[in-house]
Protein backbone atom coordinates (compact mmCIF):
# COMPACT_ATOMS: atom_id res chain seq x y z
CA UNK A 1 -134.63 -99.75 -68.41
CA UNK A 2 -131.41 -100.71 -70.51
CA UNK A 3 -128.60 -98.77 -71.23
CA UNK A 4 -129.65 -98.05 -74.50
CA UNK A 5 -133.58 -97.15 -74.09
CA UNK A 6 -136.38 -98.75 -72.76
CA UNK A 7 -136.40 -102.41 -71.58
CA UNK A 8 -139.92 -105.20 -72.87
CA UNK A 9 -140.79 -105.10 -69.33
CA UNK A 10 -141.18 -100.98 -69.57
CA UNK A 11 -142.79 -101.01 -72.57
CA UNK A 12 -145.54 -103.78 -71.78
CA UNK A 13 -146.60 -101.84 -68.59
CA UNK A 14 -147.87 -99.06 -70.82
CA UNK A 15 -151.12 -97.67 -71.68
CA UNK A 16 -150.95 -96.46 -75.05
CA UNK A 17 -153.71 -94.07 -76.09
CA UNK A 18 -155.57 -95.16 -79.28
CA UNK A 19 -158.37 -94.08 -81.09
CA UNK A 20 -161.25 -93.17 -79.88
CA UNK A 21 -160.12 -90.08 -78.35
CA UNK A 22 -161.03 -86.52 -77.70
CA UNK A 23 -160.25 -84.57 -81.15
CA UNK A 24 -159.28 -81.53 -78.99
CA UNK A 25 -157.85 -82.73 -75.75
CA UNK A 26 -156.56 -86.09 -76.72
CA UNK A 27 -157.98 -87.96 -73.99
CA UNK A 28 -159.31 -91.49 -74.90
CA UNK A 29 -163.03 -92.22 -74.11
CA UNK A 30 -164.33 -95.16 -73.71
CA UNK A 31 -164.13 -97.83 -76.20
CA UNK A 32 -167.76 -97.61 -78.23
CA UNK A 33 -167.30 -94.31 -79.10
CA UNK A 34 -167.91 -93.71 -83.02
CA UNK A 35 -166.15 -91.01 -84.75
CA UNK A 36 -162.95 -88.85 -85.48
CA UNK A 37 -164.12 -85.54 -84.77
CA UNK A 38 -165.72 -86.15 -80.88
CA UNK A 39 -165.01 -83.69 -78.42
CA UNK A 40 -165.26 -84.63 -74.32
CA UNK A 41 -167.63 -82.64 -72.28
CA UNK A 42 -164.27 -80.62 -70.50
CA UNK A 43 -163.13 -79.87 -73.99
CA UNK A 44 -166.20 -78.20 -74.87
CA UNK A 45 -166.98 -76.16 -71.35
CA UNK A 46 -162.95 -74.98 -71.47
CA UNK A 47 -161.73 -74.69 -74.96
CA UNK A 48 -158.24 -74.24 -74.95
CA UNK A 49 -156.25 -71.89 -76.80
CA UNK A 50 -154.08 -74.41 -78.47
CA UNK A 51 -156.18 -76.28 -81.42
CA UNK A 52 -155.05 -80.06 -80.47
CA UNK A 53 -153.01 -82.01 -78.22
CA UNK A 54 -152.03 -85.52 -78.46
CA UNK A 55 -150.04 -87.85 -76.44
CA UNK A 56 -148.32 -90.95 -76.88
CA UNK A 57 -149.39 -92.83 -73.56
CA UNK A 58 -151.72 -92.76 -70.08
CA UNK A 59 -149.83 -90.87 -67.14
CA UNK A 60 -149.73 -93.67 -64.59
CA UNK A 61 -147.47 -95.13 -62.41
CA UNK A 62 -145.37 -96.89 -65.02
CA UNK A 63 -145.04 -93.87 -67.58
CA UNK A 64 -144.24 -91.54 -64.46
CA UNK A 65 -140.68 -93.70 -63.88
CA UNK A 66 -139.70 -93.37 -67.57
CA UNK A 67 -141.29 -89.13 -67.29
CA UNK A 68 -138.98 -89.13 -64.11
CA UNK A 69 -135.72 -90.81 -65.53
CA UNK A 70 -135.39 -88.10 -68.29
CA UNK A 71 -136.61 -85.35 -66.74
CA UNK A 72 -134.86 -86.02 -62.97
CA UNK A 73 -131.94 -88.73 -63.19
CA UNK A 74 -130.18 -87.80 -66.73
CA UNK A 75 -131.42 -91.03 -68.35
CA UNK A 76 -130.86 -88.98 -71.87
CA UNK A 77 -130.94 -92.53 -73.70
CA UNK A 78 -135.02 -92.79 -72.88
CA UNK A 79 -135.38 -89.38 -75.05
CA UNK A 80 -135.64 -91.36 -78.63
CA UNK A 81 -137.55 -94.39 -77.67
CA UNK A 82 -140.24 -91.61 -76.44
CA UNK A 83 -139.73 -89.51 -78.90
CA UNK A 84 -140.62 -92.24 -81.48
CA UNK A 85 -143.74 -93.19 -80.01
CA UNK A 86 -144.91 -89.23 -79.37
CA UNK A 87 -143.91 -88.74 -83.61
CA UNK A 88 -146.65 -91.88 -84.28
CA UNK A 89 -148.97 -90.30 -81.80
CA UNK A 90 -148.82 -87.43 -83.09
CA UNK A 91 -148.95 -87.75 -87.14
CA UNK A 92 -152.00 -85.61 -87.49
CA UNK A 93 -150.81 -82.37 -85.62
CA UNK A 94 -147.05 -82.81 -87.09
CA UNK A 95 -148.46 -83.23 -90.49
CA UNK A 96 -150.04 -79.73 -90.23
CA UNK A 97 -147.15 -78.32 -87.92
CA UNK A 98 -144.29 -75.44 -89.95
CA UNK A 99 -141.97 -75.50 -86.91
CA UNK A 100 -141.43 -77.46 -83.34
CA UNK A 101 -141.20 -75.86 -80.35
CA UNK A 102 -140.08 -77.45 -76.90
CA UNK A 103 -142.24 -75.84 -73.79
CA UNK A 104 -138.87 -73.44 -71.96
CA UNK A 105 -137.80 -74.08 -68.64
CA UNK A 106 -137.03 -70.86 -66.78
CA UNK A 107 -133.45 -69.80 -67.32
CA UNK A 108 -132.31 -70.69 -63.46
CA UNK A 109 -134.25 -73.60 -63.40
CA UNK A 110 -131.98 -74.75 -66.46
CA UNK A 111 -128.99 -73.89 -64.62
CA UNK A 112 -129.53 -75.96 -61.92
CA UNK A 113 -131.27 -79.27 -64.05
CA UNK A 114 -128.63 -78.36 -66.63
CA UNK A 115 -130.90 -79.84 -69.75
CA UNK A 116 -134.76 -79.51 -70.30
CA UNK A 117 -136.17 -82.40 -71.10
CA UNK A 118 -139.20 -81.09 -73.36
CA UNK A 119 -135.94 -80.18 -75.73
CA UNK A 120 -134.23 -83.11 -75.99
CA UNK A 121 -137.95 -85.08 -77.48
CA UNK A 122 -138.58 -82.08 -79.50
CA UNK A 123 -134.47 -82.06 -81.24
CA UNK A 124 -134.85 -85.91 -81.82
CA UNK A 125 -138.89 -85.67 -83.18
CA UNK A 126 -138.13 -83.18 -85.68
CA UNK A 127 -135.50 -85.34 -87.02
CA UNK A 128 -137.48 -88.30 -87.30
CA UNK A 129 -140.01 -86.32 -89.43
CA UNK A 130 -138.21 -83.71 -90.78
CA UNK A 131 -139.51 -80.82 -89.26
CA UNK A 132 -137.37 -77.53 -88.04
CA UNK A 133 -137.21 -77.08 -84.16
CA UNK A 134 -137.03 -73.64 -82.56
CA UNK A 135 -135.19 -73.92 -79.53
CA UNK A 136 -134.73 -70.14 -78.30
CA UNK A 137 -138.08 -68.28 -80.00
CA UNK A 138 -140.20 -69.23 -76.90
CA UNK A 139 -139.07 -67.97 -73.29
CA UNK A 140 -140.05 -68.47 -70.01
CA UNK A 141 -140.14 -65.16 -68.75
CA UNK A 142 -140.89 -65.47 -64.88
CA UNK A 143 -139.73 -68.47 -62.83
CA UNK A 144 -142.90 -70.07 -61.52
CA UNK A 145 -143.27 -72.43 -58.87
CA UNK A 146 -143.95 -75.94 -59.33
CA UNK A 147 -147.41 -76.87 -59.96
CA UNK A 148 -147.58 -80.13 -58.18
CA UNK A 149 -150.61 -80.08 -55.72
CA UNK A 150 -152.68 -77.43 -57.29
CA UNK A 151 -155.83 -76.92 -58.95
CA UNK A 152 -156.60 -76.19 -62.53
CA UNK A 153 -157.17 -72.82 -61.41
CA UNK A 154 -154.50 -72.33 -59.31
CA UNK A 155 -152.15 -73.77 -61.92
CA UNK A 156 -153.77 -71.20 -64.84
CA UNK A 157 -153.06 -68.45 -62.18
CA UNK A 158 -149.30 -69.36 -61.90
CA UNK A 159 -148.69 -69.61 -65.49
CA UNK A 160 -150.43 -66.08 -66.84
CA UNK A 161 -147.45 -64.15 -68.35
CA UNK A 162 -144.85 -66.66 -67.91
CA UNK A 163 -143.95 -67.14 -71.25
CA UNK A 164 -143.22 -64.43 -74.28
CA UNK A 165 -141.68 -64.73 -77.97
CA UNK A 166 -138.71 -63.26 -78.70
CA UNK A 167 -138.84 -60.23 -80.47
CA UNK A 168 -136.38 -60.57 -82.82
CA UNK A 169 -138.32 -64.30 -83.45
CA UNK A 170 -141.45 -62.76 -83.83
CA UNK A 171 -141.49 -63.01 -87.80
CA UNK A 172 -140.50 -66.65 -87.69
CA UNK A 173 -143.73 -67.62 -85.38
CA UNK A 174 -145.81 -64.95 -87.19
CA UNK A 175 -147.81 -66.96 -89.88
CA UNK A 176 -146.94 -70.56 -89.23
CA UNK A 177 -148.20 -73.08 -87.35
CA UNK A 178 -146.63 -74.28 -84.33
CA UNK A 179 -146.30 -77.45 -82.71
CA UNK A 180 -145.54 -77.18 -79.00
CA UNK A 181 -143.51 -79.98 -77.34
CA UNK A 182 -143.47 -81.58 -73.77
CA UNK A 183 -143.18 -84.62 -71.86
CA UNK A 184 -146.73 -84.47 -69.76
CA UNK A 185 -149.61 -82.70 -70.28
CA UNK A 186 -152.09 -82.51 -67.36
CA UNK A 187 -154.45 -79.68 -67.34
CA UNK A 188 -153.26 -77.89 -69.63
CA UNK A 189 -152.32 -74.61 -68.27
CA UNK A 190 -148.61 -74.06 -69.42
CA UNK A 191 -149.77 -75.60 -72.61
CA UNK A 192 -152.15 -72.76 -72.94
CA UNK A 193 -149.77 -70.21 -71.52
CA UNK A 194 -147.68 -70.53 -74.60
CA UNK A 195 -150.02 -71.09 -76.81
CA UNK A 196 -151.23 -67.35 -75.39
CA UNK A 197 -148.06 -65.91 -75.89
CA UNK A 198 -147.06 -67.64 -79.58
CA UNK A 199 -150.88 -66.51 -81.09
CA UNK A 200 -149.66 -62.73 -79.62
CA UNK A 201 -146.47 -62.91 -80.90
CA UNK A 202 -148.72 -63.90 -84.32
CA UNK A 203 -148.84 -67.40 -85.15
CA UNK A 204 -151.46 -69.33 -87.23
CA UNK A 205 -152.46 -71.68 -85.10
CA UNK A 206 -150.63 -73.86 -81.89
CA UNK A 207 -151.02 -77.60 -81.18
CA UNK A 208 -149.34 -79.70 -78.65
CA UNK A 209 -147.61 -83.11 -78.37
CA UNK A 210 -146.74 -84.87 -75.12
CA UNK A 211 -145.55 -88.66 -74.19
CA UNK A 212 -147.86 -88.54 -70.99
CA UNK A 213 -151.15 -87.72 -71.21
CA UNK A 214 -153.03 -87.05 -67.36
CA UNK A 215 -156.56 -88.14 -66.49
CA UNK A 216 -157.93 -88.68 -63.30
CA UNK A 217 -156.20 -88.59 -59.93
CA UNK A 218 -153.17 -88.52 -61.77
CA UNK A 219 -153.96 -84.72 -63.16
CA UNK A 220 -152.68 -82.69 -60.14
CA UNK A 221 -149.81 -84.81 -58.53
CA UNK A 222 -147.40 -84.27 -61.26
């Protein structure tokens, strides 16, 4: 990585995700695959509460260091390289988005990482497409713990409740159509958590945009 964003190197170890994909989850499936509007086989047993997600790239090995130098090490610069690639991603669910929402970190867990990253992509993608971003509308109500290691279950379980609107935001969710932002989605479970709490709190309809989408092995150690 260079000082000011990613480095050729970075960007040729990527796996970019690319049409054909899963219209609800994201996921790509095999190349072969005919159509716009296919749905995987997990998409259709588990529906999830949010109507889309996309991401930008594969979570692997060589996405994880760039997920890892935002979100751990303060490497602030990656935020609008990634952001760039999660806007072109992402056309289709920002074209139909009102508002941008970054997934909330718990309050302590803020303190002590002093930023969250999910904010930082979500400030500079809704000024590359000229979108408004709603930074304080969606809390984090109970601190959770971390849901590296565990199941999709176990991860569903640790989310339920976590996340509420804010009251006195309620009439700015109520109606529009929100576009939830974060830097990996793997099952899905906080993605749905919020998704939960912004269709209570009234919104049309929630979809989701991520730079890292998980598959495989990958899905449970992040």
């Amino acid at each position: 990585m260079g000082q000011a964003g990613l480095c050729p190197r970075c960007w040729s170890h990527l796996t970019f995700i690319d049409a054909p994909r899963c219209a609800v989850s994201g996921v790509p499936f095999p190349y072969g695959a005919e159509g716009d509007d296919l749905i995987s086989p997990a998409a259709l047993k588990s529906p999830p509460l949010y109507e889309r997600a996309r991401g930008a790239v594969i979570y692997d090995d060589h996405s994880r260091l760039l997920v890892h130098a935002l979100k751990y090490h303060d490497r602030h610069e990656t935020a609008l390289p990634m952001a760039r690639l999660m806007a072109l991603a992402g056309r289709d669910v920002i074209a139909v988005s009102d508002l941008l929402m970054p997934v909330p970190l718990h309050r302590w867990r803020q303190w002590r990482r002093r930023y969250n990253q999910a904010a930082l992509l979500a400030n500079r993608i809704a000024r590359l497409v000229g979108k408004p971003c709603h930074h304080h509308g969606l809390l984090r109500i109970r601190a959770t713990p971390s849901q590296v290691g565990l199941d999709a279950k176990r991860r569903a379980r640790n989310v339920r409740g976590a996340f509420a609107v804010l009251p006195a935001l309620e009439p700015e969710v109520s109606g529009r159509r929100v576009l939830l932002i974060d830097d990996v989605l793997t099952t899905g479970a906080t993605s749905n958590a919020c998704a939960q709490a912004l269709l209570q709190a009234g919104a049309a309809a929630v979809n989701v945009l991520v730079f890292a989408l998980a598959a495989g092995s990958h899905r449970l150690h992040i």
